[in-house]
N, C-alpha and C. Protein backbone atom coordinates (compact mmCIF):
# COMPACT_ATOMS: atom_id res chain seq x y z
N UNK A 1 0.84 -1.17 0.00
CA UNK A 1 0.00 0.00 0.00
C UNK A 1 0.89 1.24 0.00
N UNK A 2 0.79 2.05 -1.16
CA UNK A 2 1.26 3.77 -0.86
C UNK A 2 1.33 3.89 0.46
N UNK A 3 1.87 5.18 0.70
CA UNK A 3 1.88 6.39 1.98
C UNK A 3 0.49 6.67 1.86
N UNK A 4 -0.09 7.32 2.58
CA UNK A 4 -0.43 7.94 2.61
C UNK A 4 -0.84 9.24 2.02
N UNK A 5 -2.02 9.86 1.63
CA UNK A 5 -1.71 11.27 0.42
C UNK A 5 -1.58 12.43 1.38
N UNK A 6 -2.41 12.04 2.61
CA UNK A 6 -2.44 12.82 3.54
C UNK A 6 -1.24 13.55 4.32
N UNK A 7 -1.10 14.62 4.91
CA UNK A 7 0.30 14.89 5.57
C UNK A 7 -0.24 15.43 6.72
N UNK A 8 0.26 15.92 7.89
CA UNK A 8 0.51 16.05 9.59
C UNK A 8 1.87 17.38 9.33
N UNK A 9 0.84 18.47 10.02
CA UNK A 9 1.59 19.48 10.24
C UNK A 9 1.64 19.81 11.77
N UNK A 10 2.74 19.12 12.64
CA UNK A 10 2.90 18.92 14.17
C UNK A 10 2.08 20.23 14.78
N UNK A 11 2.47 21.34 14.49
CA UNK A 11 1.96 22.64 15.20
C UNK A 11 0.62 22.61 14.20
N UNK A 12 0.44 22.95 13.07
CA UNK A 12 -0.69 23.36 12.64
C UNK A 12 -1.88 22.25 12.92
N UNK A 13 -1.85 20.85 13.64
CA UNK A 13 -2.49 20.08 13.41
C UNK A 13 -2.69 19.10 14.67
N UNK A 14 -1.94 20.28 16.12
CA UNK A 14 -2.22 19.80 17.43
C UNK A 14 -3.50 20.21 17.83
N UNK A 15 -4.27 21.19 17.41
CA UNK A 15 -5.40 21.06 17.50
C UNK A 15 -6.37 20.14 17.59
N UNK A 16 -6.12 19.51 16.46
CA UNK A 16 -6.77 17.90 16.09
C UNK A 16 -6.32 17.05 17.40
N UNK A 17 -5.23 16.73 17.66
CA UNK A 17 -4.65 16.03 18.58
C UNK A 17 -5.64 15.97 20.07
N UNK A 18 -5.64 17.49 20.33
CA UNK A 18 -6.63 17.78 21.67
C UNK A 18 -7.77 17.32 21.28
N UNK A 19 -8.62 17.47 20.38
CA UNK A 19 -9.70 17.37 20.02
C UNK A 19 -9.99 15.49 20.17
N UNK A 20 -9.03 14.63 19.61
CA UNK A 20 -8.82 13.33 19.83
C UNK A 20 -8.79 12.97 21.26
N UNK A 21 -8.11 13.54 21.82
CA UNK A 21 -7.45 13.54 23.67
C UNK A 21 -8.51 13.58 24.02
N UNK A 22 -10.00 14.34 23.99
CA UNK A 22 -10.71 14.64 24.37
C UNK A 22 -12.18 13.99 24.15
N UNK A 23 -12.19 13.23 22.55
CA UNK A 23 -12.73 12.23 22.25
C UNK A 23 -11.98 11.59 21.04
N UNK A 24 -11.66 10.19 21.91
CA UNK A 24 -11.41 9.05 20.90
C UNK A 24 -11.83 8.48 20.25
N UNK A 25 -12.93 8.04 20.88
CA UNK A 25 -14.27 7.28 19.95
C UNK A 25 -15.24 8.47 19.48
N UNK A 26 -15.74 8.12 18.92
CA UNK A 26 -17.17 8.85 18.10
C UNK A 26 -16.43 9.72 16.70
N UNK A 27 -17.56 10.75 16.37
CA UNK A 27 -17.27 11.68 15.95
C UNK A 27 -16.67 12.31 15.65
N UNK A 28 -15.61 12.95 14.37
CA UNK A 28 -14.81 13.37 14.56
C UNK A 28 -14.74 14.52 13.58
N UNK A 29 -14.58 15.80 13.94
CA UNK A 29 -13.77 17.09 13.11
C UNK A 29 -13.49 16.86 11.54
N UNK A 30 -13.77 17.31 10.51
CA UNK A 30 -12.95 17.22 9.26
C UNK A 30 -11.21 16.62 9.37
N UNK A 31 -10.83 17.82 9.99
CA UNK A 31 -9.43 18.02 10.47
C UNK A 31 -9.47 16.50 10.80
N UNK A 32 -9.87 16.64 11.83
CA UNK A 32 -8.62 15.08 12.94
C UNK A 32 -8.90 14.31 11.94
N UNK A 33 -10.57 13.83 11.11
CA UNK A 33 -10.56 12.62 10.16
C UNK A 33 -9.34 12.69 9.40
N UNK A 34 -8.75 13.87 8.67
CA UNK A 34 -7.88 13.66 7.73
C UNK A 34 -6.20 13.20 8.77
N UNK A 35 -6.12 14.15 9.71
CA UNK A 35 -5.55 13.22 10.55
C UNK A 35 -5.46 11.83 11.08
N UNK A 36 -6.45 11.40 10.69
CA UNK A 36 -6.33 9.54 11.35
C UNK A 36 -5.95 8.95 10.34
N UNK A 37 -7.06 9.84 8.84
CA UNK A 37 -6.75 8.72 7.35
C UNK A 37 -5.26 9.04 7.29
N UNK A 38 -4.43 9.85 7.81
CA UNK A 38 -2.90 10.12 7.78
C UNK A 38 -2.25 8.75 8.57
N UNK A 39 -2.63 9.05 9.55
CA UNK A 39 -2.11 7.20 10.48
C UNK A 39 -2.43 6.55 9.67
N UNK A 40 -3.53 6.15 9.73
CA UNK A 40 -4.18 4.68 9.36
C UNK A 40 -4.00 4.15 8.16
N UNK A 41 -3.72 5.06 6.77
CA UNK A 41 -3.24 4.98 5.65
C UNK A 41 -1.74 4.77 5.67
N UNK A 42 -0.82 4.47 6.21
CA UNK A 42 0.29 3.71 6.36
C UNK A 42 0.44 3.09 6.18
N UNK A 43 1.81 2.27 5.48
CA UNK A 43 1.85 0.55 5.74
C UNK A 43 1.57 -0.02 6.86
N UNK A 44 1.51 -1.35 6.61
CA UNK A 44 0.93 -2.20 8.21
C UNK A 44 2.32 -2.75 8.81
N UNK A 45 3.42 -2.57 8.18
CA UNK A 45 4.94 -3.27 9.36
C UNK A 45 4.54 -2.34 9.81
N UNK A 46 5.35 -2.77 11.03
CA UNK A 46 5.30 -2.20 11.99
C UNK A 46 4.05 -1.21 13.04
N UNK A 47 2.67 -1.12 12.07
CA UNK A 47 1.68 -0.43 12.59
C UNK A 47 1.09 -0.81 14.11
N UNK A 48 0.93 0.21 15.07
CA UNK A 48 0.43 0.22 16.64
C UNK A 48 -1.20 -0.26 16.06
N UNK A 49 -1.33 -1.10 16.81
CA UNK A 49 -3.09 -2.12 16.57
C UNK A 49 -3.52 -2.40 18.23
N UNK A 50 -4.91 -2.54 18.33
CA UNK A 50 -5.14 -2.57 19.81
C UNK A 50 -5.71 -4.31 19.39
N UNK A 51 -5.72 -5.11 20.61
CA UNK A 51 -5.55 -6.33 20.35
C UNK A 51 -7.04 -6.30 21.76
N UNK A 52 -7.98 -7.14 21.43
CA UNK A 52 -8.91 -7.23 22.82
C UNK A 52 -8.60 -8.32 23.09
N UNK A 53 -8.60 -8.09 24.54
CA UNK A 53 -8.17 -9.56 25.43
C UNK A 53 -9.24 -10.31 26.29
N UNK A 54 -9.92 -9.36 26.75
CA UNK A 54 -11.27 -9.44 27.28
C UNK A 54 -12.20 -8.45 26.96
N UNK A 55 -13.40 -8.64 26.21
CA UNK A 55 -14.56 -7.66 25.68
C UNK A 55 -14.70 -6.94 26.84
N UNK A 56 -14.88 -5.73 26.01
CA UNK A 56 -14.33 -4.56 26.68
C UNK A 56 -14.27 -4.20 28.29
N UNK A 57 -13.32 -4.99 28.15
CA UNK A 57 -12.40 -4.74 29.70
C UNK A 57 -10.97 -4.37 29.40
N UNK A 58 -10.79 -5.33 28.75
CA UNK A 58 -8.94 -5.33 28.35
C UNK A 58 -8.39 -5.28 27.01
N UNK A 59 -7.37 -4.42 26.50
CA UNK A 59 -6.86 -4.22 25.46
C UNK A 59 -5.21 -4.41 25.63
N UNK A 60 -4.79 -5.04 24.91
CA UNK A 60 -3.38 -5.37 24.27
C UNK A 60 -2.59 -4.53 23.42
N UNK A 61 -1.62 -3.60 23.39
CA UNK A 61 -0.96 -2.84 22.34
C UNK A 61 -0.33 -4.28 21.47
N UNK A 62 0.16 -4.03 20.72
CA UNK A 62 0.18 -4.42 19.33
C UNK A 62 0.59 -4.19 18.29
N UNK A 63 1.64 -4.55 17.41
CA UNK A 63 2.47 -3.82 16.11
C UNK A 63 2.36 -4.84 15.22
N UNK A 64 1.70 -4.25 13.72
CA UNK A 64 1.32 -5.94 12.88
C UNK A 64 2.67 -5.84 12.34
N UNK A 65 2.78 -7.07 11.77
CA UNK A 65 4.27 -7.74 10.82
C UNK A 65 4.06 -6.72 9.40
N UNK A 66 3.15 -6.78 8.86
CA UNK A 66 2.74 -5.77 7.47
C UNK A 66 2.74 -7.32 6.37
N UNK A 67 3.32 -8.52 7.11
CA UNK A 67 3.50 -9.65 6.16
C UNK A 67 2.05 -10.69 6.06
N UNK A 68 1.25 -11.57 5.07
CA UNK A 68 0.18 -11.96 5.32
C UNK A 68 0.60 -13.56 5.61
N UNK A 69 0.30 -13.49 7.04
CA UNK A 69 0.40 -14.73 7.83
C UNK A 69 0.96 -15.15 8.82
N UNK A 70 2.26 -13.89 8.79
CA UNK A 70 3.11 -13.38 10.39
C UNK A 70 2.31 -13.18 11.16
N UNK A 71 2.19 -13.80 12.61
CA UNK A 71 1.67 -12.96 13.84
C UNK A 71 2.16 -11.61 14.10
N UNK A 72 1.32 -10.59 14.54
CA UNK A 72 1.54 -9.75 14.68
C UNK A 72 2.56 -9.74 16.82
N UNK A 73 3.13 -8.65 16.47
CA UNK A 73 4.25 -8.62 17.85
C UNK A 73 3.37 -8.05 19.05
N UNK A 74 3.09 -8.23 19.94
CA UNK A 74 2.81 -8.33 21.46
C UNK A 74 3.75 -7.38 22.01
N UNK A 75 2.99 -6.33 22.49
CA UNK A 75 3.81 -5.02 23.58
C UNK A 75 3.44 -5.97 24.94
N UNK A 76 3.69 -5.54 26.02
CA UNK A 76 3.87 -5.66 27.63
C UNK A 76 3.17 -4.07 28.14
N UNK A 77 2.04 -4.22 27.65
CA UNK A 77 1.32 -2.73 27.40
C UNK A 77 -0.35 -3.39 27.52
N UNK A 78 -0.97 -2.96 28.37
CA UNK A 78 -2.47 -3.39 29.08
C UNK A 78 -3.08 -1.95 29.24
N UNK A 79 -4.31 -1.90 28.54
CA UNK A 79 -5.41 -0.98 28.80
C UNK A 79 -6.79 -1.57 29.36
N UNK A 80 -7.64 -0.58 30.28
CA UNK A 80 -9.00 -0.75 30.86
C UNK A 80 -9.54 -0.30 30.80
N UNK A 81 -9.26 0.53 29.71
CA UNK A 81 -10.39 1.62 29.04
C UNK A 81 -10.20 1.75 27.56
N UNK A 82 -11.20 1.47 26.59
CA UNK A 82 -10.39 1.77 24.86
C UNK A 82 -10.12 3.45 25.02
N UNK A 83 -10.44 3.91 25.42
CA UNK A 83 -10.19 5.31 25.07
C UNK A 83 -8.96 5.51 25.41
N UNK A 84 -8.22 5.28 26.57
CA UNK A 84 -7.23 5.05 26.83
C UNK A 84 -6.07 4.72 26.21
N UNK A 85 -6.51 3.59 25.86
CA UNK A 85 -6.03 2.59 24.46
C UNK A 85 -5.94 3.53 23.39
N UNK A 86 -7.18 3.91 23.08
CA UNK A 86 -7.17 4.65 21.48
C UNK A 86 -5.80 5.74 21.67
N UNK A 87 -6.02 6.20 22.98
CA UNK A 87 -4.93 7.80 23.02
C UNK A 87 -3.79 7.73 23.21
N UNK A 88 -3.35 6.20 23.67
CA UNK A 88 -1.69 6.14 23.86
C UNK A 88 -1.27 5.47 22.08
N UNK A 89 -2.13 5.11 21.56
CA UNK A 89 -1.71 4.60 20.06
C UNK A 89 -1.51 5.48 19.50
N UNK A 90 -2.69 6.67 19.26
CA UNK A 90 -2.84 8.24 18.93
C UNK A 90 -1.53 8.69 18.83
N UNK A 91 -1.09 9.03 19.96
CA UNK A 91 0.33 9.43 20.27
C UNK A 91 1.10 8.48 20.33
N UNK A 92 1.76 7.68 19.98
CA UNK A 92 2.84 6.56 19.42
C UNK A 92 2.74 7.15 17.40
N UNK A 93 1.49 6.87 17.01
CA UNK A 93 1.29 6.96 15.42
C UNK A 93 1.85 8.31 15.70
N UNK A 94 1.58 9.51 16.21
CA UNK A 94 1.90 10.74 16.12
C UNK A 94 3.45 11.08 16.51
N UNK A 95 4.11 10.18 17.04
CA UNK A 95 5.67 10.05 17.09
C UNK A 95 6.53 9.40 15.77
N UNK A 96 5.94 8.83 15.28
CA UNK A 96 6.32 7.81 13.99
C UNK A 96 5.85 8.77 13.27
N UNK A 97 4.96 9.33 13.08
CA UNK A 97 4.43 9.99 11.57
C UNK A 97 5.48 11.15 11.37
N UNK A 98 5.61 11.79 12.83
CA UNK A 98 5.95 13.73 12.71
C UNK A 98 8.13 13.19 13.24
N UNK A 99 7.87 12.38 13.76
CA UNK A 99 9.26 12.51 14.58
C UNK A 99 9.62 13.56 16.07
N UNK A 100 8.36 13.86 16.36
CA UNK A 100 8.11 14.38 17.90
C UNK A 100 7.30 13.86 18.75
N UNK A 101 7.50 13.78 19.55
CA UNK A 101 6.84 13.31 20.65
C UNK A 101 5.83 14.16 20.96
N UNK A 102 4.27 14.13 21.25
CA UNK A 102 3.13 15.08 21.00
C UNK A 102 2.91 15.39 22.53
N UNK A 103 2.94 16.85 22.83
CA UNK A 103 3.48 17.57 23.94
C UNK A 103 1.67 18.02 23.99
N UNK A 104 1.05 18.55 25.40
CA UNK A 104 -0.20 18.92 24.74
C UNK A 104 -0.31 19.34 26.47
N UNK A 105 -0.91 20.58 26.94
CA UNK A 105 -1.28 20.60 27.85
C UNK A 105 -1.78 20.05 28.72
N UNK A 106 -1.72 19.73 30.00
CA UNK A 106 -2.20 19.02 31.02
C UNK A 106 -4.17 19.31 30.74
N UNK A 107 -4.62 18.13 31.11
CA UNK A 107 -6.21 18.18 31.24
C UNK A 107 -6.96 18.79 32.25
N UNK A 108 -7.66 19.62 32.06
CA UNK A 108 -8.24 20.12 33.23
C UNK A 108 -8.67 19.44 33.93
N UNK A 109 -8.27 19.41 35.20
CA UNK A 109 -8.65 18.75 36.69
C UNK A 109 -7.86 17.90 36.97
N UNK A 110 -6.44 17.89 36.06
CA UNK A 110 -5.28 17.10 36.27
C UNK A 110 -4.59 16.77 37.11
């Protein structure tokens, strides 16, 4: 699979980021959509995947092979919330895509 057509402008496009931080699931902004089809339109080596371990209780981080028939690789990484889940992948894809680590103000009531 191509790149991606999409591109990630770190400052112009932390907006989106909060907006994700803030909801993972549902709905989403023009912006952040073109932001995710930016992740998610990647090759699959190496891609962050959430793995369920127990319906929805427990989630597994996860990096596929990109090969068809390789198991995909197993982090030492446990979530108890998908949202949770969704936002530490969020920011992993957003370290790999930009080459920064995604810095973002503390949450109110932090």
């Amino acid at each position: 699979m191509p790149p991606s057509i999409y591109r990630i402008d770190p400052e112009a496009d932390r907006a989106f980021a909060e907006e994700f931080r803030r909801t993972p699931v549902g709905h989403h902004s023009p912006g952040l959509q073109r932001v995710l089809h930016a992740f998610r339109g990647e090759p699959l080596c190496g891609k962050y995947v959430l793995f369920c371990t127990k319906p929805y209780a427990e989630w597994r981080l996860a990096r596929l092979s990109g090969e068809r028939g390789t198991p995909m690789k197993f982090e030492d990484k446990f979530y108890n919330s998908l949202e949770e889940a969704e936002w530490d992948v969020f920011q992993r894809r957003w370290k790999d895509f930009t080459g920064e680590d995604l810095v973002l103000p503390p949450v109110d009531g932090a």
